[in-house]
C-alpha atoms as a PDB file:
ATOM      1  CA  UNK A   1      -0.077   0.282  -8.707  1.00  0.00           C
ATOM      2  CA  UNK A   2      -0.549  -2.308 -11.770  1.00  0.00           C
ATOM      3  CA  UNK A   3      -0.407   0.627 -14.114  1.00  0.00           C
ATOM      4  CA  UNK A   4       2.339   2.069 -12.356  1.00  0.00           C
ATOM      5  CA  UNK A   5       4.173  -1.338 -12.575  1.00  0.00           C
ATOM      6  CA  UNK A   6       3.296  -1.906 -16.721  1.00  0.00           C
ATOM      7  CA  UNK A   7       0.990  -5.362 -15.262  1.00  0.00           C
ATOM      8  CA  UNK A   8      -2.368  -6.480 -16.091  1.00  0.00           C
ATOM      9  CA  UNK A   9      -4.471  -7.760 -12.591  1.00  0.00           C
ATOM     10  CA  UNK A  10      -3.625 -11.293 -13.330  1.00  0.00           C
ATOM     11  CA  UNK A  11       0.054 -10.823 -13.439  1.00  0.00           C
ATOM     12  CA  UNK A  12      -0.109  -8.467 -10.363  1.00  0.00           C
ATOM     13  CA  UNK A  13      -1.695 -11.144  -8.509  1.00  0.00           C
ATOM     14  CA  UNK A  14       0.625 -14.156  -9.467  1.00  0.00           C
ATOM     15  CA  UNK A  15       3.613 -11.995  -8.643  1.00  0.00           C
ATOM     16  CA  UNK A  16       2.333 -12.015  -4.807  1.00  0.00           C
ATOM     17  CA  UNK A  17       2.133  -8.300  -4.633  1.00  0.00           C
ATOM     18  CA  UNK A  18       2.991  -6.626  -0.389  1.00  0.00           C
ATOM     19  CA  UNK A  19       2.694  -4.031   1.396  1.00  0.00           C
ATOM     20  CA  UNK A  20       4.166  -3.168   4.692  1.00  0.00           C
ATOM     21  CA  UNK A  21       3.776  -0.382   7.012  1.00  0.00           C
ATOM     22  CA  UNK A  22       5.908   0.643   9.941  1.00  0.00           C
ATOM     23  CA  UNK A  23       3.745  -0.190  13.161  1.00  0.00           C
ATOM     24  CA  UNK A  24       1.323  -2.868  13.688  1.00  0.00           C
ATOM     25  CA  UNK A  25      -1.448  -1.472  11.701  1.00  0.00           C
ATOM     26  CA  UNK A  26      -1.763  -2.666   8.161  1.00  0.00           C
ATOM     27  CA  UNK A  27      -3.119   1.297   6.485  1.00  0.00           C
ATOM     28  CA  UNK A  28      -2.763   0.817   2.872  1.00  0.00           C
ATOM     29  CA  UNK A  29      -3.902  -2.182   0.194  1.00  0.00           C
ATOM     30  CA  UNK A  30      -4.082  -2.822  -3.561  1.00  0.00           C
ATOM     31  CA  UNK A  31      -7.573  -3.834  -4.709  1.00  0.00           C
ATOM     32  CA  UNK A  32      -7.760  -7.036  -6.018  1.00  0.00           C
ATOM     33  CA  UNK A  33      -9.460  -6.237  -8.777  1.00  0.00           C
ATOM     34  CA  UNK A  34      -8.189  -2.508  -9.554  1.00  0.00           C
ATOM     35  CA  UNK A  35      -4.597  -2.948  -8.620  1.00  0.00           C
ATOM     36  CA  UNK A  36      -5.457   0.266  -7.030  1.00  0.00           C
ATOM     37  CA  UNK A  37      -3.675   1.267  -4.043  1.00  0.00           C
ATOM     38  CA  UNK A  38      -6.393   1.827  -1.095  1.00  0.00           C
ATOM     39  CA  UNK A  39      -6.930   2.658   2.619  1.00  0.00           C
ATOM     40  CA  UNK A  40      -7.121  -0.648   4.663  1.00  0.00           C
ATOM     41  CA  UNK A  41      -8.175   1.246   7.877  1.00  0.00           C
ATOM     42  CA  UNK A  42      -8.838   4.215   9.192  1.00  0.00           C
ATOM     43  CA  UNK A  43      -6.534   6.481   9.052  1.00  0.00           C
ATOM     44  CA  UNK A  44      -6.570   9.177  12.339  1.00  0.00           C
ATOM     45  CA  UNK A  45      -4.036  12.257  11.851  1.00  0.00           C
ATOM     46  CA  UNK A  46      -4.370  13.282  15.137  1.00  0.00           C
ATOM     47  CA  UNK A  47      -3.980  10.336  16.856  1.00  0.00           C
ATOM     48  CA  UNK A  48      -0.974   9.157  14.234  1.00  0.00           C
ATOM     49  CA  UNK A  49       0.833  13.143  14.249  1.00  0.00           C
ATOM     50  CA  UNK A  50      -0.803  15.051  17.241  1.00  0.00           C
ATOM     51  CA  UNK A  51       2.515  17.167  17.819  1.00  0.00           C
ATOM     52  CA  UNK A  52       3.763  17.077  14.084  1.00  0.00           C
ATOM     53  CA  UNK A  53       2.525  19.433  11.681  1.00  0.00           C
ATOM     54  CA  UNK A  54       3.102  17.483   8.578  1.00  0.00           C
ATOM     55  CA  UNK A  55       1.997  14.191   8.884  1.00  0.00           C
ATOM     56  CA  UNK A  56       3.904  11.436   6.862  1.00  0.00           C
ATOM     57  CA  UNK A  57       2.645   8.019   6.366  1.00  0.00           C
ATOM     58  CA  UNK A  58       5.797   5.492   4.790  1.00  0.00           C
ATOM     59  CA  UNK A  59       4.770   1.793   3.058  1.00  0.00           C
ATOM     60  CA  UNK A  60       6.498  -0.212   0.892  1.00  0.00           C
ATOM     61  CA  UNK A  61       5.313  -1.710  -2.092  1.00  0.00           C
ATOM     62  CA  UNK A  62       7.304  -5.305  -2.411  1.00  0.00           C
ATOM     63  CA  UNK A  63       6.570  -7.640  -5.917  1.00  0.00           C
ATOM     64  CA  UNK A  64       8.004 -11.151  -6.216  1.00  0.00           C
ATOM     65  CA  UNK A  65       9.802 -12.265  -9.088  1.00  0.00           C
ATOM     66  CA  UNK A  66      11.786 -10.146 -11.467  1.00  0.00           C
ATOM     67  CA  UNK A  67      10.526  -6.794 -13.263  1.00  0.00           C
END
Protein backbone atom coordinates (compact mmCIF):
# COMPACT_ATOMS: atom_id res chain seq x y z
CA UNK A 1 0.00 0.00 0.00
CA UNK A 2 2.94 2.65 0.83
CA UNK A 3 4.51 1.74 -2.46
CA UNK A 4 1.37 1.82 -4.14
CA UNK A 5 0.72 5.32 -2.61
CA UNK A 6 4.61 6.81 -3.57
CA UNK A 7 5.06 7.05 0.81
CA UNK A 8 7.80 5.99 2.96
CA UNK A 9 6.32 4.10 6.50
CA UNK A 10 6.69 7.27 8.39
CA UNK A 11 4.56 9.33 6.15
CA UNK A 12 2.01 6.43 5.82
CA UNK A 13 1.66 6.45 9.43
CA UNK A 14 1.29 10.29 10.10
CA UNK A 15 -1.30 10.42 7.35
CA UNK A 16 -3.62 8.08 9.69
CA UNK A 17 -3.93 5.43 7.09
CA UNK A 18 -7.97 3.15 7.27
CA UNK A 19 -9.43 0.53 6.26
CA UNK A 20 -13.01 -0.44 6.33
CA UNK A 21 -14.85 -3.46 5.46
CA UNK A 22 -18.54 -3.97 4.91
CA UNK A 23 -19.79 -6.08 8.03
CA UNK A 24 -18.58 -6.06 11.47
CA UNK A 25 -15.45 -7.94 10.94
CA UNK A 26 -12.33 -5.92 10.44
CA UNK A 27 -10.48 -8.72 7.42
CA UNK A 28 -7.76 -6.72 6.02
CA UNK A 29 -4.70 -4.38 7.65
CA UNK A 30 -1.53 -2.56 6.58
CA UNK A 31 1.53 -3.64 8.58
CA UNK A 32 2.93 -1.11 10.49
CA UNK A 33 6.09 -1.60 9.53
CA UNK A 34 5.68 -2.95 5.77
CA UNK A 35 2.84 -0.76 4.71
CA UNK A 36 1.83 -4.07 3.44
CA UNK A 37 -1.70 -4.81 3.11
CA UNK A 38 -2.50 -8.09 5.34
CA UNK A 39 -5.23 -10.47 6.62
CA UNK A 40 -6.51 -9.24 10.08
CA UNK A 41 -8.61 -12.45 10.60
CA UNK A 42 -9.50 -15.36 9.29
CA UNK A 43 -10.92 -15.34 6.39
CA UNK A 44 -13.75 -18.47 5.83
CA UNK A 45 -15.08 -18.71 2.05
CA UNK A 46 -17.60 -20.92 2.89
CA UNK A 47 -18.99 -19.42 5.65
CA UNK A 48 -18.57 -15.68 3.88
CA UNK A 49 -19.95 -17.18 0.00
CA UNK A 50 -21.54 -20.68 0.71
CA UNK A 51 -24.12 -20.21 -2.28
CA UNK A 52 -21.85 -17.85 -4.47
CA UNK A 53 -19.37 -19.23 -6.67
CA UNK A 54 -17.07 -16.32 -6.86
CA UNK A 55 -16.41 -14.97 -3.71
CA UNK A 56 -15.70 -11.13 -3.50
CA UNK A 57 -14.30 -9.47 -0.53
CA UNK A 58 -14.71 -5.17 -0.91
CA UNK A 59 -12.43 -2.67 1.60
CA UNK A 60 -11.56 0.62 1.29
CA UNK A 61 -8.35 2.06 1.69
CA UNK A 62 -8.99 5.83 3.24
CA UNK A 63 -5.57 8.32 3.81
CA UNK A 64 -5.91 11.67 5.59
CA UNK A 65 -4.58 14.70 4.26
CA UNK A 66 -4.00 15.51 0.64
CA UNK A 67 -2.07 13.23 -2.02
Amino acid sequence: VAKDLGLLMPELRDRGVHILDKGRTQYFAVHGKTGHLVTAERIDREQLCESVQQCVLRCELIVEGEM
